[in-house]
C-alpha atoms as a PDB file:
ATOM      1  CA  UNK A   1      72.760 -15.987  11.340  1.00  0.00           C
ATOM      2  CA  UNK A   2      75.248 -14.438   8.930  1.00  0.00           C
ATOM      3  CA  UNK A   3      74.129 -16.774   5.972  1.00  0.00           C
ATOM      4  CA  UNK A   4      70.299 -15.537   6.659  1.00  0.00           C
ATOM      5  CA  UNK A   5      71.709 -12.102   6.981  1.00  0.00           C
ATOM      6  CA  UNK A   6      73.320 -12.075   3.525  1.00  0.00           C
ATOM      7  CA  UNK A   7      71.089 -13.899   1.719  1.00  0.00           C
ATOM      8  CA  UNK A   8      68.442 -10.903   3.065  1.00  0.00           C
ATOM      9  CA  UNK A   9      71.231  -8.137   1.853  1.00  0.00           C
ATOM     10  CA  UNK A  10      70.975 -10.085  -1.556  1.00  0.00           C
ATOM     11  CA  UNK A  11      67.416 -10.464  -1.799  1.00  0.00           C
ATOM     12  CA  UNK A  12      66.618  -6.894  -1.097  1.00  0.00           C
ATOM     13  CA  UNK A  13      69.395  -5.699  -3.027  1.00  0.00           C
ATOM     14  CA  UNK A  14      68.445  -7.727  -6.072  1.00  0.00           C
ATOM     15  CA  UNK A  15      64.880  -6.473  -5.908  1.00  0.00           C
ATOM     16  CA  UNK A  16      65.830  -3.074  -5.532  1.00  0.00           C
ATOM     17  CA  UNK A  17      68.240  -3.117  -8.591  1.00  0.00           C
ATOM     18  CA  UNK A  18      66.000  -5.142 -10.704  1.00  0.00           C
ATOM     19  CA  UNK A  19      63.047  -2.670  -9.952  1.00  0.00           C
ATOM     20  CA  UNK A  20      65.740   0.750 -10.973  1.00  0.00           C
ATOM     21  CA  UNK A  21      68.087  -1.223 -13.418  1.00  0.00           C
ATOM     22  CA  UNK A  22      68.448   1.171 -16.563  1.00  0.00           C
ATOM     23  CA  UNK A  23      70.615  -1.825 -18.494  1.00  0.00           C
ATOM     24  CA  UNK A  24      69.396  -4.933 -20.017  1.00  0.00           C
ATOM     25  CA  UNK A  25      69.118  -7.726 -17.371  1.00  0.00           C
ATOM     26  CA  UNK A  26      71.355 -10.731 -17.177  1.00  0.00           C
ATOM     27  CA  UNK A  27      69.120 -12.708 -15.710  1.00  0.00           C
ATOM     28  CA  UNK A  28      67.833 -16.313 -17.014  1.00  0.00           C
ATOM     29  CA  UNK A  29      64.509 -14.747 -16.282  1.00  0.00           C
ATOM     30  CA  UNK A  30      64.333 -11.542 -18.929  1.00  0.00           C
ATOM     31  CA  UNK A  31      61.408  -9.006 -19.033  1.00  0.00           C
ATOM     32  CA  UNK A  32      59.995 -10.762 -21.442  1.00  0.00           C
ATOM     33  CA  UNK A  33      59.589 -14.453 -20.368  1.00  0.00           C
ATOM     34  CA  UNK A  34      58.694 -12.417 -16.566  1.00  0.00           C
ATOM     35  CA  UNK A  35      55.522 -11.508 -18.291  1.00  0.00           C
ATOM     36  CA  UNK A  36      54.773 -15.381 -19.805  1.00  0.00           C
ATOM     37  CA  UNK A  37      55.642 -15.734 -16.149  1.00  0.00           C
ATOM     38  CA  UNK A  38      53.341 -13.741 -15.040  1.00  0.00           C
ATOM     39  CA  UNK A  39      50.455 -14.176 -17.508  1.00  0.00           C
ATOM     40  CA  UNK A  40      46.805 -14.444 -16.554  1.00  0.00           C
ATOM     41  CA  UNK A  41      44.404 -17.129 -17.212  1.00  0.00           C
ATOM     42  CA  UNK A  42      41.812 -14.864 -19.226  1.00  0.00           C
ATOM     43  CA  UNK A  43      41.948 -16.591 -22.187  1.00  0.00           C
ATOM     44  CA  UNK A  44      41.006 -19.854 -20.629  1.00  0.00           C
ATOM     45  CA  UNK A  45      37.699 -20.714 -21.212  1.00  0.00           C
ATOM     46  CA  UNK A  46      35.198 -20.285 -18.212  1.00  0.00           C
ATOM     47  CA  UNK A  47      34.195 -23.509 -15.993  1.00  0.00           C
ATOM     48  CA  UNK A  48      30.481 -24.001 -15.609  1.00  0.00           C
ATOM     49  CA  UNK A  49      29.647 -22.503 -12.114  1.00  0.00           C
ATOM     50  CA  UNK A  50      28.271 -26.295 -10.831  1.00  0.00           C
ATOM     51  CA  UNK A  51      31.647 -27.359 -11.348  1.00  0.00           C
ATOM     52  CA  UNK A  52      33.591 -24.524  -9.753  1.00  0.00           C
ATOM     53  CA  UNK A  53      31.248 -24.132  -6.871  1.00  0.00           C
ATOM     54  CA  UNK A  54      34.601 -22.526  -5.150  1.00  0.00           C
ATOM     55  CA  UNK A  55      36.633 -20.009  -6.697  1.00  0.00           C
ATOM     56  CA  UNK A  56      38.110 -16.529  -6.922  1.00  0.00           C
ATOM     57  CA  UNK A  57      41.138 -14.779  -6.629  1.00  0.00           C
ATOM     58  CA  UNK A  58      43.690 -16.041  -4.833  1.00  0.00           C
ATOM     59  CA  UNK A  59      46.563 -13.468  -2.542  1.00  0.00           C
ATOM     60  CA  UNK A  60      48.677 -15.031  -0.150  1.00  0.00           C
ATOM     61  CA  UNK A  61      51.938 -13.634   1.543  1.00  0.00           C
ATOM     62  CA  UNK A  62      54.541 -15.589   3.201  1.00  0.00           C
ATOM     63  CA  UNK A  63      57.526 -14.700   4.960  1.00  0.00           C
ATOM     64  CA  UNK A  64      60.727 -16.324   4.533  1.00  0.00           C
ATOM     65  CA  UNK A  65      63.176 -16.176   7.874  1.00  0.00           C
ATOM     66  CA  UNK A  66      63.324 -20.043   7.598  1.00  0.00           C
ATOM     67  CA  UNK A  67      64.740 -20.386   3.554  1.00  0.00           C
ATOM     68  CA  UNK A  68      68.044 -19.836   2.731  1.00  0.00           C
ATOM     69  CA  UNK A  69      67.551 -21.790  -0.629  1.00  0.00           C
ATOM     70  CA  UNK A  70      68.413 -25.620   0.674  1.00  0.00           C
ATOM     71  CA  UNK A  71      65.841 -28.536  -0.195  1.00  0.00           C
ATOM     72  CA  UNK A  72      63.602 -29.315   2.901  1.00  0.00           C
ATOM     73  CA  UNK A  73      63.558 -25.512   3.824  1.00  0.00           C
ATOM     74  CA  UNK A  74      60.275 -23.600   4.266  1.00  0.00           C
ATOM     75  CA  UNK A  75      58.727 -20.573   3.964  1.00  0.00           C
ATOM     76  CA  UNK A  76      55.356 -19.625   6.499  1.00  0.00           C
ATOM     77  CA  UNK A  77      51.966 -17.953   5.416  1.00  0.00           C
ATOM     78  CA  UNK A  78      51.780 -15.038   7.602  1.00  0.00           C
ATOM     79  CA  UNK A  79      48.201 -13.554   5.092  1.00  0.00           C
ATOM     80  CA  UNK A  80      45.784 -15.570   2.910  1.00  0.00           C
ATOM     81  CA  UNK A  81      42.119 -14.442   1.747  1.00  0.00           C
ATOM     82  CA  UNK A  82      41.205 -17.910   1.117  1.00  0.00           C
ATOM     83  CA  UNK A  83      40.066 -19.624   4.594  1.00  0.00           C
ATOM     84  CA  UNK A  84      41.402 -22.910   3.582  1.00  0.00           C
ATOM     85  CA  UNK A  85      45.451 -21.286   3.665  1.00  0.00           C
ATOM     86  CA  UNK A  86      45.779 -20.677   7.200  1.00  0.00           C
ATOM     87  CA  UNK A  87      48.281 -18.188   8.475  1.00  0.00           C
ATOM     88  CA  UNK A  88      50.817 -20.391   9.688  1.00  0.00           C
ATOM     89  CA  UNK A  89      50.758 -22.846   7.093  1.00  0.00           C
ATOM     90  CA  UNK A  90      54.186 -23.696   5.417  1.00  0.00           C
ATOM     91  CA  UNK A  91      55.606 -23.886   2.075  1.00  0.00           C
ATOM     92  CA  UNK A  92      58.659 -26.382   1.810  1.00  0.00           C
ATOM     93  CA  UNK A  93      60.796 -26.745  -0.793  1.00  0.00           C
ATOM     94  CA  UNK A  94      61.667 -30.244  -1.958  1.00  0.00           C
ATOM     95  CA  UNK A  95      64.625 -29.241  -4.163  1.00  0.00           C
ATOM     96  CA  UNK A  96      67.554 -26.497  -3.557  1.00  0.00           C
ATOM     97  CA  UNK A  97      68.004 -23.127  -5.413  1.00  0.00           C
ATOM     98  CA  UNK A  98      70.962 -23.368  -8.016  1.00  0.00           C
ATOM     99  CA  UNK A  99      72.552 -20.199  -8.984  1.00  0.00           C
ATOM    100  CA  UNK A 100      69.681 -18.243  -7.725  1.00  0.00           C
ATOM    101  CA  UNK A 101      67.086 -20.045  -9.349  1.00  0.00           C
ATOM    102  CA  UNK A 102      64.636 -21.915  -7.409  1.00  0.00           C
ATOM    103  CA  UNK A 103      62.795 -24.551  -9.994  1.00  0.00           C
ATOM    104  CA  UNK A 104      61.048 -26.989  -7.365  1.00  0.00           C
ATOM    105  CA  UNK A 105      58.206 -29.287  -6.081  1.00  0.00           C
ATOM    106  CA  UNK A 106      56.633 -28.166  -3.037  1.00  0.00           C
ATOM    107  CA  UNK A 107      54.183 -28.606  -0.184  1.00  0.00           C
ATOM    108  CA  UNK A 108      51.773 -26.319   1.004  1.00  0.00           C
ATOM    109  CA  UNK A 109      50.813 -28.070   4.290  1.00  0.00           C
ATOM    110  CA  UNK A 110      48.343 -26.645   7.464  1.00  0.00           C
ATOM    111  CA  UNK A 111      49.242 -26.212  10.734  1.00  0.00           C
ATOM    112  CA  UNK A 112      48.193 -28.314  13.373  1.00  0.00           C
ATOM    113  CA  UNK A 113      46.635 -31.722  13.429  1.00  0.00           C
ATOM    114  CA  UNK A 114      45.494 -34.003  10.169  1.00  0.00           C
ATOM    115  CA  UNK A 115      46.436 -34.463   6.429  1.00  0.00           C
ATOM    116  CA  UNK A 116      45.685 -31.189   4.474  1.00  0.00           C
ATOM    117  CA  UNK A 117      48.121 -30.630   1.982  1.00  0.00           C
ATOM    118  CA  UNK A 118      48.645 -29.054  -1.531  1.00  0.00           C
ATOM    119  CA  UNK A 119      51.393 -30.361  -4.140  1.00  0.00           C
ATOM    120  CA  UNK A 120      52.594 -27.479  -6.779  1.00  0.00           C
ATOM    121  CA  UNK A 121      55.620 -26.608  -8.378  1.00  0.00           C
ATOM    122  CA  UNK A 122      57.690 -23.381  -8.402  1.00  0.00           C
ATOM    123  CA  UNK A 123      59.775 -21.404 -10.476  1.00  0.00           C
ATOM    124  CA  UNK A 124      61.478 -18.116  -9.244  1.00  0.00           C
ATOM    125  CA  UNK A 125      64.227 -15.709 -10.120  1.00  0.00           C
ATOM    126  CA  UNK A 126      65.592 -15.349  -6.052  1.00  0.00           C
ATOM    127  CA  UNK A 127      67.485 -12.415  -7.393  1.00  0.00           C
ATOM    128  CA  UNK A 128      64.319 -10.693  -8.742  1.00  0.00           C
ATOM    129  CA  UNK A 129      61.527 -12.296  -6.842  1.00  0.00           C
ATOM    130  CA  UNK A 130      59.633 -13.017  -9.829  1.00  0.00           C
ATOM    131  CA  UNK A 131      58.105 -16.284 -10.768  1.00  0.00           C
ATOM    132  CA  UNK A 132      55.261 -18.676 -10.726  1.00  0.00           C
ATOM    133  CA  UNK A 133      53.992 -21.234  -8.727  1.00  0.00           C
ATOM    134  CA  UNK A 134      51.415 -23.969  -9.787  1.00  0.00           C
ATOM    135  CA  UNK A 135      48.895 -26.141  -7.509  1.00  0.00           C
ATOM    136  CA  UNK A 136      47.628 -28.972  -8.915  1.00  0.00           C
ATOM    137  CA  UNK A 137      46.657 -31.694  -6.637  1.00  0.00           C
ATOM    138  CA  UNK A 138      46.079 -32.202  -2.670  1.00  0.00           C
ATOM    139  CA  UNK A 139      44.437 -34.088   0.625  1.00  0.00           C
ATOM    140  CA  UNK A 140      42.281 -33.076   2.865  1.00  0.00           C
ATOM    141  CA  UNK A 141      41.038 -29.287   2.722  1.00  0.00           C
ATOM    142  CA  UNK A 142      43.210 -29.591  -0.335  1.00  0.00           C
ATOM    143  CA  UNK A 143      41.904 -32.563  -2.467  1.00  0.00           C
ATOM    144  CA  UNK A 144      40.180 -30.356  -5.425  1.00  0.00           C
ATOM    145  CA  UNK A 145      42.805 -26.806  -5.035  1.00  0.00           C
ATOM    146  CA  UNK A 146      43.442 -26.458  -8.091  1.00  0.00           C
ATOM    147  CA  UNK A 147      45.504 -23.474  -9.549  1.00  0.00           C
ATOM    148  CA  UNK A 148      46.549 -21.487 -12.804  1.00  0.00           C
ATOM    149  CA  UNK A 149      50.033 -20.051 -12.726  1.00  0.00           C
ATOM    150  CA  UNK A 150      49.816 -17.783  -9.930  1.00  0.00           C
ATOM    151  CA  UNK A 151      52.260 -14.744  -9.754  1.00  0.00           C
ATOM    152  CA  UNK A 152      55.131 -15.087  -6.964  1.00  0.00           C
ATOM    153  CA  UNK A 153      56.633 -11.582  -6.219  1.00  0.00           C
ATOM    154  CA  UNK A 154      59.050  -9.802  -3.716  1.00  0.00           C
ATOM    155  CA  UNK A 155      56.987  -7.827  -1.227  1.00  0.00           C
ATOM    156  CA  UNK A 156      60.184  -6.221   0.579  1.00  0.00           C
ATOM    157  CA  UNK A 157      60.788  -6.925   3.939  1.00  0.00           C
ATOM    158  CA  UNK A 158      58.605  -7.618   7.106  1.00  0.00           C
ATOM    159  CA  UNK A 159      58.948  -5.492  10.195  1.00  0.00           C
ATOM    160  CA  UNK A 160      61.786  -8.238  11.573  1.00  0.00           C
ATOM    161  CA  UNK A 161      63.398  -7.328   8.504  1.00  0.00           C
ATOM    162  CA  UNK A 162      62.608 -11.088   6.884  1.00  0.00           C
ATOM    163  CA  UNK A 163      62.102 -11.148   3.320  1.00  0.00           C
ATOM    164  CA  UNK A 164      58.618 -11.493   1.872  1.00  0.00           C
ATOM    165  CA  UNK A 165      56.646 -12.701  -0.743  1.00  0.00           C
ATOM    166  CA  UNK A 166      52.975 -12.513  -2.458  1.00  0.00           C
ATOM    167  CA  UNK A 167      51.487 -15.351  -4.731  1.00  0.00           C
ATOM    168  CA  UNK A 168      47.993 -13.358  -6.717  1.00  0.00           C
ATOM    169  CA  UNK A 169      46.535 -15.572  -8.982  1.00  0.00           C
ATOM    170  CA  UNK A 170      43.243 -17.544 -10.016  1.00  0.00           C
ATOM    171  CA  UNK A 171      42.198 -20.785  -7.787  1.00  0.00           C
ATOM    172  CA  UNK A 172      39.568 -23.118  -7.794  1.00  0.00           C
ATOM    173  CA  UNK A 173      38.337 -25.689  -5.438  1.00  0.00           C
ATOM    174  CA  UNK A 174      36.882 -27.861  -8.461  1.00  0.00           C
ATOM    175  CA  UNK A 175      36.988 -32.040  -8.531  1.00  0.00           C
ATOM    176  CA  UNK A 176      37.167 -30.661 -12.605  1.00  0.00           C
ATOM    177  CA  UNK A 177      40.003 -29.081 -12.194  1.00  0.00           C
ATOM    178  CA  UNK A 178      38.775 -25.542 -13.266  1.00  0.00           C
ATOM    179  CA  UNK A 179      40.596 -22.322 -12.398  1.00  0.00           C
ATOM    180  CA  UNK A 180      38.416 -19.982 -13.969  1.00  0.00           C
ATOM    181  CA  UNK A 181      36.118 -17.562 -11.494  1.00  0.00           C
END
């Protein structure tokens, strides 16, 4: 409980600082690769609509009380304006954060019964909350998810005092692959 507690204190903190810092950032993630981080997918060219019958804008927030940066950890959906990412659903991480960087395969997976998950990849600053995390193939509910790189970003902390975070991006439920809306 004192681990989780710290690593809270540091999240937070780190947020907090990175949002007021006056002085150039240390960080292996600099204000100017967090905006090729954080890029959008407008100058991709658009999909025909047959082959992106489902698409949009993708938000989803997830709350963290579970991670404390080791492989196999997870992360739970607690918001999601896609039907198809249930609240509940978790995010594990297949590889452990080194020196606050989290670079890693993970699993988007439902709850309950059946086979519906979604393979990406992420890439986030823990200290600042920034990153990116990519979608790109799945089973069940998740066979055609496809994604751009969608946004990851430190939301504060939930009302248990968990950290949280938001992924905002473009999706696409397209056997082409398409992420374009």
């Amino acid at each position: 409980m004192k681990r989780l507690a710290r690593l809270i204190r540091v999240v937070a903190g780190a947020a907090a600082i990175a949002g007021c810092a006056s002085q150039p950032s240390t960080s292996p993630i600099t204000p100017s690769t967090s905006a090729i981080l954080m890029r959008s997918n407008s100058d991709a060219s658009p999909a025909p609509a047959a082959k992106a019958a489902r698409s949009g804008t993708l938000h989803v927030v997830k709350e963290c009380h579970e991670y404390q940066g080791g492989a196999g950890q997870f992360c739970t959906v607690t918001a999601s304006n896609v039907k198809e990412i249930e609240p509940g659903s978790t995010v594990t991480y297949l590889s452990a954060a080194v020196d606050g960087l989290l670079d890693s395969d993970l699993i988007l997976k439902l709850p309950g019964p059946g086979d519906n998950r979604a393979f990406g990849h992420v890439a986030i600053n823990l200290g600042t909350g920034v990153g990116t995390v990519t979608f790109s193939r799945g089973t069940g509910k998740f066979t055609h998810l496809r994604t751009g790189d969608l946004a990851v970003s430190f939301q504060g902390l939930s009302s248990e005092g968990w950290p949280t975070f938001a992924w905002d991006g473009a999706y696409s439920f397209s056997p082409t692959g398409g992420t374009d809306e």
